[in-house]
PDB file of N, CA and C in Angstrom:
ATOM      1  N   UNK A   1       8.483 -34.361  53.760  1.00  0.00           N
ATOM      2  CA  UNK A   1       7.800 -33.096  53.749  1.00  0.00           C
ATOM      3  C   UNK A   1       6.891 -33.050  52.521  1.00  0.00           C
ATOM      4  N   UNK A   2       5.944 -32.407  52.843  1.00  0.00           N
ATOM      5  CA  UNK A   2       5.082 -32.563  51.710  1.00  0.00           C
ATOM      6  C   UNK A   2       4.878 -31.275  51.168  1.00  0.00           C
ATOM      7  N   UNK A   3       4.454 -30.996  49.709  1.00  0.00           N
ATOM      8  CA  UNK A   3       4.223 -29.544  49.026  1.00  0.00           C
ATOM      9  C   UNK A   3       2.774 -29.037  48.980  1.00  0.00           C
ATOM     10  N   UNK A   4       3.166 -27.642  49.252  1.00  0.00           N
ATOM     11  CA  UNK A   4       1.611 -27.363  49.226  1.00  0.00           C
ATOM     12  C   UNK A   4       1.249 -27.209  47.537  1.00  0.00           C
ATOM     13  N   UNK A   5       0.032 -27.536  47.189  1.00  0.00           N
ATOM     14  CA  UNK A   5      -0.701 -27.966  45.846  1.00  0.00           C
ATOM     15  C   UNK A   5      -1.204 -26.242  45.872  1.00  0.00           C
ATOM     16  N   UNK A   6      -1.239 -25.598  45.038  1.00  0.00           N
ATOM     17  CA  UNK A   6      -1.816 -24.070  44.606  1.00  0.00           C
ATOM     18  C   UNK A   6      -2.660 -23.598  44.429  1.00  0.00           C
ATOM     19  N   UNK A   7      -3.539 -25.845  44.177  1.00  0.00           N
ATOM     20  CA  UNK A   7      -4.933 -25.554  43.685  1.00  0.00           C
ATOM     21  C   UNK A   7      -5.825 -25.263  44.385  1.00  0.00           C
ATOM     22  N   UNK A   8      -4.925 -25.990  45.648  1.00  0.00           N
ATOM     23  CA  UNK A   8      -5.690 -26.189  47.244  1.00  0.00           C
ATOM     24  C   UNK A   8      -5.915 -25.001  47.577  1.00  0.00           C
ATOM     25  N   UNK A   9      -5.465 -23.762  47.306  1.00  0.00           N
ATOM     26  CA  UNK A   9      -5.887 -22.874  48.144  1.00  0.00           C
ATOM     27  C   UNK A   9      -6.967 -21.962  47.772  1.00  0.00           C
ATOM     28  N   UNK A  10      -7.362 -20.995  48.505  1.00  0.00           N
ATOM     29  CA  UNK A  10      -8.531 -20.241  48.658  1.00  0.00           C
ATOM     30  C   UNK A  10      -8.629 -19.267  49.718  1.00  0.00           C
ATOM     31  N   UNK A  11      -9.121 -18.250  49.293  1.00  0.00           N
ATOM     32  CA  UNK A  11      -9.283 -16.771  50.251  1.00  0.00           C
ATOM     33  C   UNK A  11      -9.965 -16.516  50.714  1.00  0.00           C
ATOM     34  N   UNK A  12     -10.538 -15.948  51.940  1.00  0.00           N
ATOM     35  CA  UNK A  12     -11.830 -16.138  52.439  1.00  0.00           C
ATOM     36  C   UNK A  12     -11.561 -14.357  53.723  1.00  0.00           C
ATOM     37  N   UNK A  13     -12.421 -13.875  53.809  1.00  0.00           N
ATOM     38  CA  UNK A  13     -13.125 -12.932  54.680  1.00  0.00           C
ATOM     39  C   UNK A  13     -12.681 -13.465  56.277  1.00  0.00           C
ATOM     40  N   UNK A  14     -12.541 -14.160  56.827  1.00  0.00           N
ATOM     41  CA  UNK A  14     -12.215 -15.016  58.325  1.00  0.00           C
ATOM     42  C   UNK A  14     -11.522 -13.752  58.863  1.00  0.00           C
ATOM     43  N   UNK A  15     -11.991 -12.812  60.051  1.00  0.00           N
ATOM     44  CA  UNK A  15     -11.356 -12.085  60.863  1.00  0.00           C
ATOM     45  C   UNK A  15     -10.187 -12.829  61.776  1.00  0.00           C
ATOM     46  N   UNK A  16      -8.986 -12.542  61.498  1.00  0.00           N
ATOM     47  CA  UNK A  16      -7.864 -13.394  62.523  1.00  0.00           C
ATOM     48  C   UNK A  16      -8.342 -13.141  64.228  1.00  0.00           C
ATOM     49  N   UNK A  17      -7.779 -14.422  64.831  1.00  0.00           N
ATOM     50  CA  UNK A  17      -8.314 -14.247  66.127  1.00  0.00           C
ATOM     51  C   UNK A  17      -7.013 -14.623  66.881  1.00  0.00           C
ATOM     52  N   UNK A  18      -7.024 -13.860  67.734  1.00  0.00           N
ATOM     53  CA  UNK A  18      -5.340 -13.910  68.390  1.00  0.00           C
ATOM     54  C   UNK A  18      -5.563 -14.829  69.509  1.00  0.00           C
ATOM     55  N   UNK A  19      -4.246 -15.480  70.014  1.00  0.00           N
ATOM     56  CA  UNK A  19      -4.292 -17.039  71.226  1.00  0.00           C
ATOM     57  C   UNK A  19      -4.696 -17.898  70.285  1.00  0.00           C
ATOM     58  N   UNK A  20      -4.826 -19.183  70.635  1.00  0.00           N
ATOM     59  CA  UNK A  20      -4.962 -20.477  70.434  1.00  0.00           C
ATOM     60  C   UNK A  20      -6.215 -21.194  70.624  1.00  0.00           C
ATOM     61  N   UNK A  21      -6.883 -21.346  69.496  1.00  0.00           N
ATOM     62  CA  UNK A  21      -7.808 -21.936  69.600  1.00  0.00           C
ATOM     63  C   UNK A  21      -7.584 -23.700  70.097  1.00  0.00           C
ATOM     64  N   UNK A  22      -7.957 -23.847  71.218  1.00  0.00           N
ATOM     65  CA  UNK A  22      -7.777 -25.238  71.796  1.00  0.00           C
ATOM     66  C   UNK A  22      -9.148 -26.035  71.983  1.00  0.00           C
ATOM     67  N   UNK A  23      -9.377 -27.055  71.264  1.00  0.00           N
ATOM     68  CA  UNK A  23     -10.394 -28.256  71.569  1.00  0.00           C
ATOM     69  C   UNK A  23      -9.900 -29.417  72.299  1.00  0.00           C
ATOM     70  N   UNK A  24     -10.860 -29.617  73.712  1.00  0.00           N
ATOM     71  CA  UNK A  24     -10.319 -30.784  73.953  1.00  0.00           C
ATOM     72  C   UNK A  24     -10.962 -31.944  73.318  1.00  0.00           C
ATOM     73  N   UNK A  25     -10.952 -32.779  73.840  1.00  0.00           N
ATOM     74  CA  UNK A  25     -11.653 -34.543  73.737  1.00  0.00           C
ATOM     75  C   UNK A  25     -13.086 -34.064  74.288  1.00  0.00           C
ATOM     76  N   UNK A  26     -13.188 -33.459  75.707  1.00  0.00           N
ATOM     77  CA  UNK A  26     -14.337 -33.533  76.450  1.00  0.00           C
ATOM     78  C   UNK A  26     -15.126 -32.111  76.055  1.00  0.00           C
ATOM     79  N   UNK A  27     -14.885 -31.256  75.259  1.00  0.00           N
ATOM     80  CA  UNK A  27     -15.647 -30.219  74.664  1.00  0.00           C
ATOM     81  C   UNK A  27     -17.114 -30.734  74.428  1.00  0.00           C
ATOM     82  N   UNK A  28     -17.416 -31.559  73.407  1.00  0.00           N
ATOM     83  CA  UNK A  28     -19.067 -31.987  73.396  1.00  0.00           C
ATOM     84  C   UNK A  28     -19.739 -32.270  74.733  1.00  0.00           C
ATOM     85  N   UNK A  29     -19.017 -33.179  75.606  1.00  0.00           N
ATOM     86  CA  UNK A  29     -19.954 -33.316  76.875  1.00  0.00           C
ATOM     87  C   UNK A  29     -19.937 -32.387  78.082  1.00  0.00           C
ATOM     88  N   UNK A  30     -18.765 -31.265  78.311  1.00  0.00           N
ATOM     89  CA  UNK A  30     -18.600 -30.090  78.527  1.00  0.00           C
ATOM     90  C   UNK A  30     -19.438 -29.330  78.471  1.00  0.00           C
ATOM     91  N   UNK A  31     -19.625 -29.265  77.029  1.00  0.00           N
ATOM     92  CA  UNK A  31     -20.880 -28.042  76.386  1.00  0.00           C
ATOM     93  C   UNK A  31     -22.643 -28.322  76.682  1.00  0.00           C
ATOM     94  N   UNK A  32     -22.866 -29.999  76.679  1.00  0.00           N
ATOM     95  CA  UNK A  32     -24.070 -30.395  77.898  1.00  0.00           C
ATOM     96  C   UNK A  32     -24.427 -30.281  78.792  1.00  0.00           C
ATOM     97  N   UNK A  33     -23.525 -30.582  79.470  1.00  0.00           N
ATOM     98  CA  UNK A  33     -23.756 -30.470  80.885  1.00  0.00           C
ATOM     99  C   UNK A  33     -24.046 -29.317  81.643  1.00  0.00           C
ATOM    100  N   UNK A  34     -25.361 -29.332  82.434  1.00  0.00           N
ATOM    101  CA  UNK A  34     -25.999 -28.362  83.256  1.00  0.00           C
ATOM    102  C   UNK A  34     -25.593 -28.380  85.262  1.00  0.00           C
ATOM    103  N   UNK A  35     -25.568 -26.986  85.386  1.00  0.00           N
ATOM    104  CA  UNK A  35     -25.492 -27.522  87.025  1.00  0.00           C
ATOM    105  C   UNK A  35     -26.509 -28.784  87.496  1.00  0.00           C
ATOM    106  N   UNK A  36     -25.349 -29.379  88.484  1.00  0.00           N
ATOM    107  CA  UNK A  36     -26.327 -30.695  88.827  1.00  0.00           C
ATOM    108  C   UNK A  36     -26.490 -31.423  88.596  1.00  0.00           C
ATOM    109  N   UNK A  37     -26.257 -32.086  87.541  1.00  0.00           N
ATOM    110  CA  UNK A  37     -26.275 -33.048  86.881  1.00  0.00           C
ATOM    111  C   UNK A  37     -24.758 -33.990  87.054  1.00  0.00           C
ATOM    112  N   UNK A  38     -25.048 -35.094  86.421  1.00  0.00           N
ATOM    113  CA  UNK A  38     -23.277 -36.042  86.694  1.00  0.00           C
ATOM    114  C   UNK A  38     -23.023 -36.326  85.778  1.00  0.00           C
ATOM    115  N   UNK A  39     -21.336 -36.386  85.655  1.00  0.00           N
ATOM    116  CA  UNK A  39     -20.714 -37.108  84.102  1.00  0.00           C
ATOM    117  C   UNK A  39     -20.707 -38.238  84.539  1.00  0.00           C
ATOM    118  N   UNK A  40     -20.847 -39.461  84.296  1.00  0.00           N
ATOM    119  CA  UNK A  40     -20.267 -40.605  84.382  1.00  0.00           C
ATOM    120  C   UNK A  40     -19.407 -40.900  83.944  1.00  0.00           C
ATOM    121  N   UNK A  41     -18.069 -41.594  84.597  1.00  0.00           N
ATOM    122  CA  UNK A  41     -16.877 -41.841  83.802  1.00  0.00           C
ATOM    123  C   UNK A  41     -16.800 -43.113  84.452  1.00  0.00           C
ATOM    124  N   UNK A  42     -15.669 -44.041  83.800  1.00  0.00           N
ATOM    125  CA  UNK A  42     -14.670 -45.312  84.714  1.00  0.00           C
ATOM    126  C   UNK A  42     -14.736 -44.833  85.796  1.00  0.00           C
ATOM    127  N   UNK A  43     -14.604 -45.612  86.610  1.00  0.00           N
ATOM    128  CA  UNK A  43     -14.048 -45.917  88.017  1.00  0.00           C
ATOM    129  C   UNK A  43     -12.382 -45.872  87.867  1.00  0.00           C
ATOM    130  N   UNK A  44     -12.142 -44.957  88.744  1.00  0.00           N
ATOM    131  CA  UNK A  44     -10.503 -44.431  89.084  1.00  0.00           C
ATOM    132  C   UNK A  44     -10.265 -43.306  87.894  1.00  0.00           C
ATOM    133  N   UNK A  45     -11.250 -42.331  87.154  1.00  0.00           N
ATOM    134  CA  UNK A  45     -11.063 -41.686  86.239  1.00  0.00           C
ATOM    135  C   UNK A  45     -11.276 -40.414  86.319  1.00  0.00           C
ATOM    136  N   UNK A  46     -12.523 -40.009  87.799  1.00  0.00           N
ATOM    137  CA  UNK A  46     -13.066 -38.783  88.278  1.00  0.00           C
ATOM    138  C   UNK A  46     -12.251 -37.769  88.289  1.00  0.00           C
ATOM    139  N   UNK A  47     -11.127 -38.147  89.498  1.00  0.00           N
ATOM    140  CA  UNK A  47     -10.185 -37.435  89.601  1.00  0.00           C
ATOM    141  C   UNK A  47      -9.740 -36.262  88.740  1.00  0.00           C
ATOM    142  N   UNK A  48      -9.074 -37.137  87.349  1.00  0.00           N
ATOM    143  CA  UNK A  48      -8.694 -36.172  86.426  1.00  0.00           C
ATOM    144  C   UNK A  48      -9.331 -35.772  85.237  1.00  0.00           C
ATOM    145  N   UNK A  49     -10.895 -36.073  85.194  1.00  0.00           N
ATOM    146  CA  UNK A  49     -11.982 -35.986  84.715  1.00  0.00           C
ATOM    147  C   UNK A  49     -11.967 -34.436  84.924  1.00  0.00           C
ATOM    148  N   UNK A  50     -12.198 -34.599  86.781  1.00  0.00           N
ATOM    149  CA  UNK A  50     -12.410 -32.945  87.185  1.00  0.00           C
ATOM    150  C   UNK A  50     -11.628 -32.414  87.309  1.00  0.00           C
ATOM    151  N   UNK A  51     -10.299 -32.256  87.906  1.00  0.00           N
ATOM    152  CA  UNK A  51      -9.693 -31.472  87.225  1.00  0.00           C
ATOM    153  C   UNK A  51      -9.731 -30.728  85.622  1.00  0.00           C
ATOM    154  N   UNK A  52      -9.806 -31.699  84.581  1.00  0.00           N
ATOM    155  CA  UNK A  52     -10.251 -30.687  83.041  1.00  0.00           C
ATOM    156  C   UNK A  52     -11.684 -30.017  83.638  1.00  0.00           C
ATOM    157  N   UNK A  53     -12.124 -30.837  83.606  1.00  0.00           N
ATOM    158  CA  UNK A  53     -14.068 -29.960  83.952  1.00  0.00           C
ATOM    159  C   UNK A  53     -13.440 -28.732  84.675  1.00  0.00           C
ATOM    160  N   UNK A  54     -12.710 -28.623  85.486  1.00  0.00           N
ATOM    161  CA  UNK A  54     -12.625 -27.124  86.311  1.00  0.00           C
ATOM    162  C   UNK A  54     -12.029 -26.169  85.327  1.00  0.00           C
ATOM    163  N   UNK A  55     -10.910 -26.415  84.942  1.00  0.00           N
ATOM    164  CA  UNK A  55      -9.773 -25.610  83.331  1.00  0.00           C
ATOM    165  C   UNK A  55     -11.100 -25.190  82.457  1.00  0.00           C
ATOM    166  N   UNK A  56     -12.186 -26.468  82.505  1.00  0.00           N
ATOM    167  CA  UNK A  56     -13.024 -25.619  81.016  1.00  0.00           C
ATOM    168  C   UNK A  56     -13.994 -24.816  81.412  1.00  0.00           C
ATOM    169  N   UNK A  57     -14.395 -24.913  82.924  1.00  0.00           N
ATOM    170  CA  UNK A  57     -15.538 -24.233  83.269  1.00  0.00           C
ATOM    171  C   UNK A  57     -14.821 -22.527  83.566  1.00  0.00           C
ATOM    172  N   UNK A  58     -13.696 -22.622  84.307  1.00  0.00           N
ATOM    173  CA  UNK A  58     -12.413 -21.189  83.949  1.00  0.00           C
ATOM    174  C   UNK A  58     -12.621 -20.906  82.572  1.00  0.00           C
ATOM    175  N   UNK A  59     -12.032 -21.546  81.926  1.00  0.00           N
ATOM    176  CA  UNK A  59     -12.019 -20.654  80.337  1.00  0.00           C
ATOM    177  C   UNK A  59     -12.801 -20.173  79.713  1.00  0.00           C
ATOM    178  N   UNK A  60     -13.984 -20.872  80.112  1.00  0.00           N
ATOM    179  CA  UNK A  60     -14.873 -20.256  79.408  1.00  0.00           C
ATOM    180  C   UNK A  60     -16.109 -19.710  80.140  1.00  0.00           C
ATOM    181  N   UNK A  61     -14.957 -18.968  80.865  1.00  0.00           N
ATOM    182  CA  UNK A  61     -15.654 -17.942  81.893  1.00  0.00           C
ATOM    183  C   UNK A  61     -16.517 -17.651  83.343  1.00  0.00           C
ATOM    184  N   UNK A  62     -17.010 -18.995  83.520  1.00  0.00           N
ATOM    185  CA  UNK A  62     -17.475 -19.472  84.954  1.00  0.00           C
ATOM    186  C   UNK A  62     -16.992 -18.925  86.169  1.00  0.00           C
ATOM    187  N   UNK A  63     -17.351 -18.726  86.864  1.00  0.00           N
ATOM    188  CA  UNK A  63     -16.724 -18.773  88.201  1.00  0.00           C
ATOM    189  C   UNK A  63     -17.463 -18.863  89.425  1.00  0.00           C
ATOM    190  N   UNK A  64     -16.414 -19.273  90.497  1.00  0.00           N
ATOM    191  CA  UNK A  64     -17.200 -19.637  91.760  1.00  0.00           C
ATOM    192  C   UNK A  64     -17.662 -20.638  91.696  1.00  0.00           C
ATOM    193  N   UNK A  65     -17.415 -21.824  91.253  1.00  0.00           N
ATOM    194  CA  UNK A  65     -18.608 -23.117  90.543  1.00  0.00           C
ATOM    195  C   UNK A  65     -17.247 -24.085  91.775  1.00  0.00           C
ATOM    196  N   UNK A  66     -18.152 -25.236  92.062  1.00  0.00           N
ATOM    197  CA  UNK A  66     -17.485 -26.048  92.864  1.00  0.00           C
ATOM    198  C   UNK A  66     -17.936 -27.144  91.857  1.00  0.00           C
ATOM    199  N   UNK A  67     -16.512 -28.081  91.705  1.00  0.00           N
ATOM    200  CA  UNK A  67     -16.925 -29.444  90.959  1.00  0.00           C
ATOM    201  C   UNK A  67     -15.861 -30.512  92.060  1.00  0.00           C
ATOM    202  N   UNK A  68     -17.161 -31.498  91.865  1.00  0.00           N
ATOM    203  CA  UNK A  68     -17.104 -32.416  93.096  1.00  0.00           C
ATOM    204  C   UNK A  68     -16.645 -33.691  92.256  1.00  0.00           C
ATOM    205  N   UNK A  69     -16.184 -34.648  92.568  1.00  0.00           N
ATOM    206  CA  UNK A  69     -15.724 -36.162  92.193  1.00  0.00           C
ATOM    207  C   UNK A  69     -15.590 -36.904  92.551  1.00  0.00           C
ATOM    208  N   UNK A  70     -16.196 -38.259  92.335  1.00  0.00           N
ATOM    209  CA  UNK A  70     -16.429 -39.342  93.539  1.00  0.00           C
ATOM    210  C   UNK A  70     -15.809 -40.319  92.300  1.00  0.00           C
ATOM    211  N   UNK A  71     -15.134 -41.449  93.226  1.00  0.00           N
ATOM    212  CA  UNK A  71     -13.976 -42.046  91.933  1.00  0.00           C
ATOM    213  C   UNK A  71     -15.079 -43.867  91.871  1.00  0.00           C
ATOM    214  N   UNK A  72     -16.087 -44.210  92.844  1.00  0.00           N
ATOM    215  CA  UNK A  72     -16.813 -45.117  92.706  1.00  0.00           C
ATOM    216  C   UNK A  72     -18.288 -44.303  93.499  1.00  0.00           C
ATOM    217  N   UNK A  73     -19.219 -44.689  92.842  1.00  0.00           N
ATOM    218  CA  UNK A  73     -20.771 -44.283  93.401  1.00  0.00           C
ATOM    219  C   UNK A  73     -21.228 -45.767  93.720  1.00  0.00           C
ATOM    220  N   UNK A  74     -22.450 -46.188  93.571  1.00  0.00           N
ATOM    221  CA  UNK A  74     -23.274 -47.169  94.013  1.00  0.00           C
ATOM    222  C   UNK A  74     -23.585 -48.151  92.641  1.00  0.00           C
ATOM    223  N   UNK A  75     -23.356 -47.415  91.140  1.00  0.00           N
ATOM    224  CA  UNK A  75     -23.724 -48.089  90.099  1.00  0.00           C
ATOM    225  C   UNK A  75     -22.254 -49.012  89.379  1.00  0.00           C
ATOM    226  N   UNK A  76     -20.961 -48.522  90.234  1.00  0.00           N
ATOM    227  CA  UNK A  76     -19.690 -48.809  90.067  1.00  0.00           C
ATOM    228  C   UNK A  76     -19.402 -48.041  89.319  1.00  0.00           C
ATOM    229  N   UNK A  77     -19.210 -47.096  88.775  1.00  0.00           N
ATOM    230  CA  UNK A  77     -18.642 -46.551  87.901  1.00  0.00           C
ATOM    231  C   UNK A  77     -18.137 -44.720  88.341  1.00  0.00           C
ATOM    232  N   UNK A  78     -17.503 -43.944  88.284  1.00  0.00           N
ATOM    233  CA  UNK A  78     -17.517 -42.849  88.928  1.00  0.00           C
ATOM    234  C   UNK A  78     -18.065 -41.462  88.541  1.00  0.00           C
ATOM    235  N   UNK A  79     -18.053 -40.428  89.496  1.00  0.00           N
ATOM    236  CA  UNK A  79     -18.683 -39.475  88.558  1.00  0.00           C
ATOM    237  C   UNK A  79     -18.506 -37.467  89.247  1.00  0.00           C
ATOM    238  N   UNK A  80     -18.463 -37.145  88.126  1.00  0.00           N
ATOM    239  CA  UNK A  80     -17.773 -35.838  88.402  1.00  0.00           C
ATOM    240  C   UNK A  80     -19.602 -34.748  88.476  1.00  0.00           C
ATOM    241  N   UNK A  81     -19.123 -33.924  89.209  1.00  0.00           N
ATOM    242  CA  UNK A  81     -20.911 -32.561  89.381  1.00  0.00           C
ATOM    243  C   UNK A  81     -20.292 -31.495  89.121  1.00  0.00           C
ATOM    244  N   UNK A  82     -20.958 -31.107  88.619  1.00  0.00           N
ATOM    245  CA  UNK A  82     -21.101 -29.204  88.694  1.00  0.00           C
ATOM    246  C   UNK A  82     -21.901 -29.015  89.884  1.00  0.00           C
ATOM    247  N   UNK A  83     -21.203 -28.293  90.818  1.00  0.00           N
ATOM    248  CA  UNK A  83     -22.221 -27.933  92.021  1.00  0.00           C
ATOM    249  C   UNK A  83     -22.061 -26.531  92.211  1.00  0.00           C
ATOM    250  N   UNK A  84     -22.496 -25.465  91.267  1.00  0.00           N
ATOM    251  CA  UNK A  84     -22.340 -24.258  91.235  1.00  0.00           C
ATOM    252  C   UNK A  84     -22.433 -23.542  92.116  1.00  0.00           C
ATOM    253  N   UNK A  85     -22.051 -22.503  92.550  1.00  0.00           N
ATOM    254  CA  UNK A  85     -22.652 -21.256  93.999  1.00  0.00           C
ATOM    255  C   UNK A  85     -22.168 -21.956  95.496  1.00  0.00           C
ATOM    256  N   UNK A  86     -22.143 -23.866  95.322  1.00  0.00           N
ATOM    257  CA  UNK A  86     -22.340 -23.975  96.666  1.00  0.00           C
ATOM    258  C   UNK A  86     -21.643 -23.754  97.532  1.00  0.00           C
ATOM    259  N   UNK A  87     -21.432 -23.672  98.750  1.00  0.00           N
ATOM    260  CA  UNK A  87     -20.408 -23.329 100.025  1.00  0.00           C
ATOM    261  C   UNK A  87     -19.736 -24.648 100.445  1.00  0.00           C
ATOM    262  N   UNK A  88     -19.053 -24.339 101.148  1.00  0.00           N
ATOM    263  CA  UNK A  88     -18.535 -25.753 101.909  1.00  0.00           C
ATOM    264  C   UNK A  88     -18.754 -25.547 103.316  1.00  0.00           C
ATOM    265  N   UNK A  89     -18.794 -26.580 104.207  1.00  0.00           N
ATOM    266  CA  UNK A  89     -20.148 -26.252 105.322  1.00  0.00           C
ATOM    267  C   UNK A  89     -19.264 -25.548 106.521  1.00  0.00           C
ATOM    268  N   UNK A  90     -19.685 -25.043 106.765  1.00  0.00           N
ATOM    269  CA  UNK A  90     -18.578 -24.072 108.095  1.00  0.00           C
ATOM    270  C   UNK A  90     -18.411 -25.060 109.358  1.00  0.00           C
ATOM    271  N   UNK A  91     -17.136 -25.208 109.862  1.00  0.00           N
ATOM    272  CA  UNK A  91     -16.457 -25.695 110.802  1.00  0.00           C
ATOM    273  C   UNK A  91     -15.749 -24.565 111.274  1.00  0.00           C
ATOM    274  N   UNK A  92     -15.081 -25.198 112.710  1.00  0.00           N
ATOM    275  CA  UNK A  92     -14.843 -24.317 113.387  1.00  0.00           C
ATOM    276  C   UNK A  92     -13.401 -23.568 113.048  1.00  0.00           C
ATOM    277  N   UNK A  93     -13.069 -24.249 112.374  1.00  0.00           N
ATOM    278  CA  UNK A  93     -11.417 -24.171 112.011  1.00  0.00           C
ATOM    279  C   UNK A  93     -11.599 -23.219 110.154  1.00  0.00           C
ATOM    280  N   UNK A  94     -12.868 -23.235 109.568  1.00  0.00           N
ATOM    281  CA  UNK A  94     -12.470 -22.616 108.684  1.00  0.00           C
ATOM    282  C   UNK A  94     -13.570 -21.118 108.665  1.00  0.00           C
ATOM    283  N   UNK A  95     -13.995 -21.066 109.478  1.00  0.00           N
ATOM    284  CA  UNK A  95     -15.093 -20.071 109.284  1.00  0.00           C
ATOM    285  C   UNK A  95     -14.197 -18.415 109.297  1.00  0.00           C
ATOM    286  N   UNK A  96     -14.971 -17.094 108.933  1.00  0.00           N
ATOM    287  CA  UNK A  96     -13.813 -15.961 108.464  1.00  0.00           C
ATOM    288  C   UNK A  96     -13.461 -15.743 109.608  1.00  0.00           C
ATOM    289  N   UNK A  97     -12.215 -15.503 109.387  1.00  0.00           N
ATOM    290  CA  UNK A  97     -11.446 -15.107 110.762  1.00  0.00           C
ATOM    291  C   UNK A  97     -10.851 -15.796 111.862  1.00  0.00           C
ATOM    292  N   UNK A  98     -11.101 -17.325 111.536  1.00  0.00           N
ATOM    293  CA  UNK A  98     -10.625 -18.178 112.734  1.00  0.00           C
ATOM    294  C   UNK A  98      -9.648 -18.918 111.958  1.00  0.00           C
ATOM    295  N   UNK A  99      -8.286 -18.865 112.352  1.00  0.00           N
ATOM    296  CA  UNK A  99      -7.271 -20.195 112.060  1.00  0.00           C
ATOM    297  C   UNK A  99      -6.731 -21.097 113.095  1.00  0.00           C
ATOM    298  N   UNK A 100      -6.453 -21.892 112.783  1.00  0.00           N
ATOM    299  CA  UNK A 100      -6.151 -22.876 112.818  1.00  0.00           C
ATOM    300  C   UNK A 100      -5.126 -22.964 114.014  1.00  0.00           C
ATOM    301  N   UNK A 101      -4.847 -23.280 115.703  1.00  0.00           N
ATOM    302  CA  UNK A 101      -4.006 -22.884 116.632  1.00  0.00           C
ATOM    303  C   UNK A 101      -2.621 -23.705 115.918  1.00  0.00           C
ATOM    304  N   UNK A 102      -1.613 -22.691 116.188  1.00  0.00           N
ATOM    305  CA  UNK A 102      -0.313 -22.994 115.819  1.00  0.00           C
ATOM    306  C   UNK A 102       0.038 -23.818 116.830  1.00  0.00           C
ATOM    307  N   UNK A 103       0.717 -25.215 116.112  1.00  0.00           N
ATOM    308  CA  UNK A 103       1.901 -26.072 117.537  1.00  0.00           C
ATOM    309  C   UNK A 103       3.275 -25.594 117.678  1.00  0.00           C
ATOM    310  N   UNK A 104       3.592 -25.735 118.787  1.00  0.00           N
ATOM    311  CA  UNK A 104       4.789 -25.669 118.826  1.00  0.00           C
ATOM    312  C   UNK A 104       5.702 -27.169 118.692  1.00  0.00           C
ATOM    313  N   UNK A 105       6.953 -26.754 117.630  1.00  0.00           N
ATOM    314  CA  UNK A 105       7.452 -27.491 117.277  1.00  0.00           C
ATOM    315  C   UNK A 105       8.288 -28.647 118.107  1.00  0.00           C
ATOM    316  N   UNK A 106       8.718 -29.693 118.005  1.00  0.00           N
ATOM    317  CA  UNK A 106       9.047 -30.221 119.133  1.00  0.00           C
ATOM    318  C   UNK A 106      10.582 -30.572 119.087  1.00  0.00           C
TER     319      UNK A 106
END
């Protein structure tokens, strides 16, 4: 255990801020990135690339934003989008009001 030194310290004006200030790893390229655009990551890395990309685009307030992830593209390597606003294309099985016919069990 180590001691705190007396000299070290200092007082400062800083309004306390309540919760947890959390930084991830991917905060700098997070804070770049524009709709539309792609992260490039490894290949087999998208996956849980986007998953965080979705947690940070929530926290810090976004919403409605669709993020897409492809785990190999054409250059080999994989890559996560911000595809903000977009829809997912209507089929017959998900459009409002239509589900899905129940089976009966066998």
């Amino acid at each position: 255990m180590s001691r705190i030194n007396a000299t070290e310290l200092t007082i400062t004006n800083d309004p306390y801020i309540s919760g947890r200030i959390v930084r991830s790893k991917y905060d700098p390229i997070f804070e770049q990135i524009e709709v539309g655009q792609r992260i490039v990551c490894p290949q087999g890395t998208a996956a849980r690339l986007a998953v965080q990309f979705r947690k940070w685009l929530a926290s810090h307030g976004y919403s409605d934003v669709e993020v897409k992830a492809r785990e190999r593209c054409a250059d080999g390597q994989g890559g996560v989008w911000w595809l903000a606003g977009e829809k997912k294309a209507q089929t017959r099985w998900n459009t409002p009001g239509n589900k899905a016919p129940l089976r009966k069990a066998t």
